[in-house]
C-alpha atoms as a PDB file:
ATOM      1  CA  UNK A   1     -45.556  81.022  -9.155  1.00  0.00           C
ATOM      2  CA  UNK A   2     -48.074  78.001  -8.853  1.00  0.00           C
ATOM      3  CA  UNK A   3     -48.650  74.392 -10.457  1.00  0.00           C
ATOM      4  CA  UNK A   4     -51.291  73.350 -11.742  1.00  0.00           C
ATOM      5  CA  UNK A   5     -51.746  70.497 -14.533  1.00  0.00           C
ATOM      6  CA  UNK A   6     -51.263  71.155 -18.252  1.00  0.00           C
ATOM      7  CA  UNK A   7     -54.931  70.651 -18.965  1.00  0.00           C
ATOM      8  CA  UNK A   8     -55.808  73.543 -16.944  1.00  0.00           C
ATOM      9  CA  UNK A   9     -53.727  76.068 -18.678  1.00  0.00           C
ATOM     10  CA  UNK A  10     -54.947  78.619 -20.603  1.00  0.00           C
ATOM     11  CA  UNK A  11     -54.013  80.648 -23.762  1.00  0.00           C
ATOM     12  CA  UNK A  12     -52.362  83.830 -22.850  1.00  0.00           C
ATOM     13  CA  UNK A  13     -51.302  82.338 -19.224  1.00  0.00           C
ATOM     14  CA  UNK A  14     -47.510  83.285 -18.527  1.00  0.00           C
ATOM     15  CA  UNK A  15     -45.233  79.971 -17.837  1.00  0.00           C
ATOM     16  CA  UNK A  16     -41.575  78.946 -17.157  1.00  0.00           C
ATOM     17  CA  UNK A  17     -39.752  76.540 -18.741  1.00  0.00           C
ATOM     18  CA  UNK A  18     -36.004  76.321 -17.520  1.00  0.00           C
ATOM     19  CA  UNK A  19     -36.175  79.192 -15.786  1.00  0.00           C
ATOM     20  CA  UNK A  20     -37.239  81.500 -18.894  1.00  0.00           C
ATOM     21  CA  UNK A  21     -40.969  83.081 -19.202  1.00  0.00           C
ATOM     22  CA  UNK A  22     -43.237  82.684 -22.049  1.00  0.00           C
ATOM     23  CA  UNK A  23     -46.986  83.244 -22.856  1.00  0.00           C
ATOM     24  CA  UNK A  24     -49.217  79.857 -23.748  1.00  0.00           C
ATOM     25  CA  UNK A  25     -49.946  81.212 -27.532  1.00  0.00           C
ATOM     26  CA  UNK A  26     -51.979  78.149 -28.480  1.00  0.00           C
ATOM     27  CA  UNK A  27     -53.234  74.988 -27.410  1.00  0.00           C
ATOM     28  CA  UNK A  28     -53.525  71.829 -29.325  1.00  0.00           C
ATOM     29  CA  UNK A  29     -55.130  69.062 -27.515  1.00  0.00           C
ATOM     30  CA  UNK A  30     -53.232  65.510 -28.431  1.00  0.00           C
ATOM     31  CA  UNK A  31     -54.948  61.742 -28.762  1.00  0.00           C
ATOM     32  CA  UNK A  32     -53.880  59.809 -26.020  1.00  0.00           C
ATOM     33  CA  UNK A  33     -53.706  62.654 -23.092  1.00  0.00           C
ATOM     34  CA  UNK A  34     -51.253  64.620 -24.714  1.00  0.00           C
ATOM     35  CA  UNK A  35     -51.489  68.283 -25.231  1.00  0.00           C
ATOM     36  CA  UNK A  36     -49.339  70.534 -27.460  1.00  0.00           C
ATOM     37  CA  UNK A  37     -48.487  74.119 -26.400  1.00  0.00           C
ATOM     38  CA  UNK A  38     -47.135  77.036 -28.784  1.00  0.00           C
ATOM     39  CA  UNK A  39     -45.112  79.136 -26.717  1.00  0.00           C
ATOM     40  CA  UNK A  40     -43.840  82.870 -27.457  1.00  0.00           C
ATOM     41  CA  UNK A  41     -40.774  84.913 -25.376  1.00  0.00           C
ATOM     42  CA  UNK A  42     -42.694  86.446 -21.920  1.00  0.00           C
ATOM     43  CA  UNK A  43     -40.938  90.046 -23.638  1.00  0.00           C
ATOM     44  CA  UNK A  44     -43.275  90.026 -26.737  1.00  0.00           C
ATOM     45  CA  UNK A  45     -46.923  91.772 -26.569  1.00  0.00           C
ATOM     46  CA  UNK A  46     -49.230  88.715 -27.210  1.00  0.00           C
ATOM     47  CA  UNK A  47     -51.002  89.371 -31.134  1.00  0.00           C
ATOM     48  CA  UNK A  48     -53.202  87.433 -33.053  1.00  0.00           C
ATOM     49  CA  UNK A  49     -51.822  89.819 -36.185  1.00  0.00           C
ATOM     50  CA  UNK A  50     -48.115  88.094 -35.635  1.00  0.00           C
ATOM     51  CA  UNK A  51     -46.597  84.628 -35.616  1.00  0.00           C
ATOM     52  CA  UNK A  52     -43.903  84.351 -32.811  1.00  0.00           C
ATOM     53  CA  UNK A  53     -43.864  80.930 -31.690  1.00  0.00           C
ATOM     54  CA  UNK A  54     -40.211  79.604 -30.522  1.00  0.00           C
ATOM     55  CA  UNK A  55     -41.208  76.356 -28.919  1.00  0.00           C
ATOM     56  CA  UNK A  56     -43.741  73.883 -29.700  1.00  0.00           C
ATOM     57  CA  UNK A  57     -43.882  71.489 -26.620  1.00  0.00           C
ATOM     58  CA  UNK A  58     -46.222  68.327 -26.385  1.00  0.00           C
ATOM     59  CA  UNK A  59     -46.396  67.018 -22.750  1.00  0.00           C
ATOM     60  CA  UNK A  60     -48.690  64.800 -20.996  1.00  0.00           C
ATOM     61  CA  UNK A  61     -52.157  66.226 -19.744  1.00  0.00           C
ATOM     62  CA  UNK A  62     -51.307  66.068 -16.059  1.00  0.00           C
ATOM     63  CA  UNK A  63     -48.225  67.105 -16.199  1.00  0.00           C
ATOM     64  CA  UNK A  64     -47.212  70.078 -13.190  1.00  0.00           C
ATOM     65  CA  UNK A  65     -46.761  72.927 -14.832  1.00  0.00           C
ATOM     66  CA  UNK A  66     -45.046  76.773 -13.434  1.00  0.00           C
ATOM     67  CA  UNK A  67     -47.794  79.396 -13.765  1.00  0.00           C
ATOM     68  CA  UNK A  68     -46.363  82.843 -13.422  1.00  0.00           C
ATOM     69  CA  UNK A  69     -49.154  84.670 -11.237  1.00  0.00           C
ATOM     70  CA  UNK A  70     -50.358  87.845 -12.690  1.00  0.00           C
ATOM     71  CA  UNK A  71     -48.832  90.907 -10.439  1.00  0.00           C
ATOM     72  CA  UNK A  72     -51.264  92.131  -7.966  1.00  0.00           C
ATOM     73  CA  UNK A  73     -51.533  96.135  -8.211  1.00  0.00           C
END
């Protein structure tokens, strides 16, 4: 797991948020530094041909966020 800011997450990257996993779906980028993530369960292929969104979260751009590093092979 790393941190990094909110601006520098990327659709499809894997996050936590209270200690459950889910993938950045889609980014909407916010007036005033804010930025809004659609989030999707971690257990759930990633699909542009469904709409699984569970949480829509706005937070501010530098915001720490948990990155869930890919697994090495």
């Amino acid at each position: 797991m790393k941190q990094i800011r909110a601006h520098e997450v990327k659709p499809g990257d894997k996050v936590e948020v209270f200690s459950v996993e889910y993938f950045i779906r889609y980014i909407r980028y916010r007036a005033a530094g804010e930025i809004q993530f659609s989030l999707q369960p971690a257990s759930e292929p990633l699909s542009p041909f469904t709409c699984n969104e569970v949480i829509f979260m706005t937070v501010q751009s530098s915001l720490m966020v948990d990155v869930v590093e890919p697994e090495s092979d």
